[in-house]
C-alpha atoms as a PDB file:
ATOM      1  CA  UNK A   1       2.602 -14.218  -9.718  1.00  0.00           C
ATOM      2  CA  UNK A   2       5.970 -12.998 -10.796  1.00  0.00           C
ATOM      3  CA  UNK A   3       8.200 -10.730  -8.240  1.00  0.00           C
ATOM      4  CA  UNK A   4       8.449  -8.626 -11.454  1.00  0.00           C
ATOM      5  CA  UNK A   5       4.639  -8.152 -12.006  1.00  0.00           C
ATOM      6  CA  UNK A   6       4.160  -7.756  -8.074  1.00  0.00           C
ATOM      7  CA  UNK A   7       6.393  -4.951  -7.931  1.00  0.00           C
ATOM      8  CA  UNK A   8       4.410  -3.152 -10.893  1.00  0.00           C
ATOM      9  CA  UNK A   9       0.962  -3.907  -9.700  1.00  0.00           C
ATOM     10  CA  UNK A  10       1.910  -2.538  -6.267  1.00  0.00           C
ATOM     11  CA  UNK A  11       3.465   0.349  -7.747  1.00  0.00           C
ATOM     12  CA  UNK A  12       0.785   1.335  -9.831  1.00  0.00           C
ATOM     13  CA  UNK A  13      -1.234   1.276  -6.939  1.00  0.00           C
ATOM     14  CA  UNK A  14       1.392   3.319  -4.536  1.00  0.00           C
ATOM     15  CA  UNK A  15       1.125   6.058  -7.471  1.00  0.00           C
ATOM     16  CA  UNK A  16      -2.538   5.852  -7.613  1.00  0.00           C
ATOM     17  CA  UNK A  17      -2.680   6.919  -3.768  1.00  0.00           C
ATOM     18  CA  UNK A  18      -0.170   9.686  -4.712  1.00  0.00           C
ATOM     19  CA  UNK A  19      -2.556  11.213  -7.138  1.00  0.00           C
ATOM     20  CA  UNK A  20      -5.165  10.883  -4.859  1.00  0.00           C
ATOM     21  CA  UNK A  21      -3.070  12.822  -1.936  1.00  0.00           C
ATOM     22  CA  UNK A  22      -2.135  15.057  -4.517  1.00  0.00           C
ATOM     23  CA  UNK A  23      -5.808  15.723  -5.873  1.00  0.00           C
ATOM     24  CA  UNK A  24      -7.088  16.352  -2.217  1.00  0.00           C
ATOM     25  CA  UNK A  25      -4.093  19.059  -1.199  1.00  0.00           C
ATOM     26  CA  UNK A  26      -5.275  21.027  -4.737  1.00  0.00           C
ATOM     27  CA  UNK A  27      -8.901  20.074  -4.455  1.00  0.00           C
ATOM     28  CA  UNK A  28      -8.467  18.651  -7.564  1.00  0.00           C
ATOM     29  CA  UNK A  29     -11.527  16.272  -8.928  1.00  0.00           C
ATOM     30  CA  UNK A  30     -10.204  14.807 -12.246  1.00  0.00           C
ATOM     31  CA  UNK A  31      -6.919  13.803 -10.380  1.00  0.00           C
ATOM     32  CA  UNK A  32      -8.377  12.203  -7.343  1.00  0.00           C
ATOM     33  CA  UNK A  33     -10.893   9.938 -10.177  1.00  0.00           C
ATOM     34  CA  UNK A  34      -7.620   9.128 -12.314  1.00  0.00           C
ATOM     35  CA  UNK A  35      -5.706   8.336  -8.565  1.00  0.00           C
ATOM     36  CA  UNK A  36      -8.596   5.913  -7.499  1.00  0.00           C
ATOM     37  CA  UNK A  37      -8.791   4.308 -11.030  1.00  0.00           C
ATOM     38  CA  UNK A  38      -5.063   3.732 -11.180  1.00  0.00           C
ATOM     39  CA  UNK A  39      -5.723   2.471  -7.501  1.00  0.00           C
ATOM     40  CA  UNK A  40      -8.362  -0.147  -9.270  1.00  0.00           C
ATOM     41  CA  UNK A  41      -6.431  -1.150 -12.279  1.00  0.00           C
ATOM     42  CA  UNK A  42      -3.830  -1.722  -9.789  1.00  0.00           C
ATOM     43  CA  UNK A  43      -5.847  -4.051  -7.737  1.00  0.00           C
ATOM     44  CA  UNK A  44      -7.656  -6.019 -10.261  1.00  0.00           C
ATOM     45  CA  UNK A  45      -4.609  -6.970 -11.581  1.00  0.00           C
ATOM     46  CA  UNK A  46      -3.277  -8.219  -8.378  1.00  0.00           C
ATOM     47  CA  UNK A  47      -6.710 -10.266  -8.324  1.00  0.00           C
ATOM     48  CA  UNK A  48      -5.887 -11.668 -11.516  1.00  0.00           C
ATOM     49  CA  UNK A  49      -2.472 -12.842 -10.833  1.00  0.00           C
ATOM     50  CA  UNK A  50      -3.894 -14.211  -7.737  1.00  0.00           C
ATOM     51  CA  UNK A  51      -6.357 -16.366  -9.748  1.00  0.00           C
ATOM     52  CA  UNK A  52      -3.896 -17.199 -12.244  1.00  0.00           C
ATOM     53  CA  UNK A  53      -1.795 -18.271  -8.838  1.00  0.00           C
ATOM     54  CA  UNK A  54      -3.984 -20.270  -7.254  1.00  0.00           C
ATOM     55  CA  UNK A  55      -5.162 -22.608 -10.510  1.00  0.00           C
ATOM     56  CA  UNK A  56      -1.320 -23.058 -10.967  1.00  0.00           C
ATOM     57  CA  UNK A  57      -0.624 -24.521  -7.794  1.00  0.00           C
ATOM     58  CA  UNK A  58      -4.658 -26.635  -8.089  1.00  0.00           C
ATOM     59  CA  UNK A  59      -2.988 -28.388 -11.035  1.00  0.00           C
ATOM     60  CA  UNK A  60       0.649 -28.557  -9.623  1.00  0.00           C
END
């Protein structure tokens, strides 16, 4: 996984929990859903680089 793409992936997810803060201080449903899905994207993506990661260095 790229620094580049680590940085993103881990910043989506940083501004996912910031929605999700957010949502909870205005009691906000629809924000705290789109904070936890960012939070998800976020994460599976990190899982996928992962993957992509560890077959690299299988073949290497």
């Amino acid at each position: 996984m790229g620094l580049g793409d680590k940085i993103s992936n881990k910043a989506e997810e940083l501004k996912g929990k910031a929605k999700e803060g957010t949502a909870d201080a205005k009691n906000d449903s629809d924000l705290k859903a789109e904070g936890k899905a960012d939070q998800t994207s976020a994460k599976a993506k990190q899982a996928g680089e992962e993957v992509k990661d560890a077959w690299k260095n299988a073949t290497d």
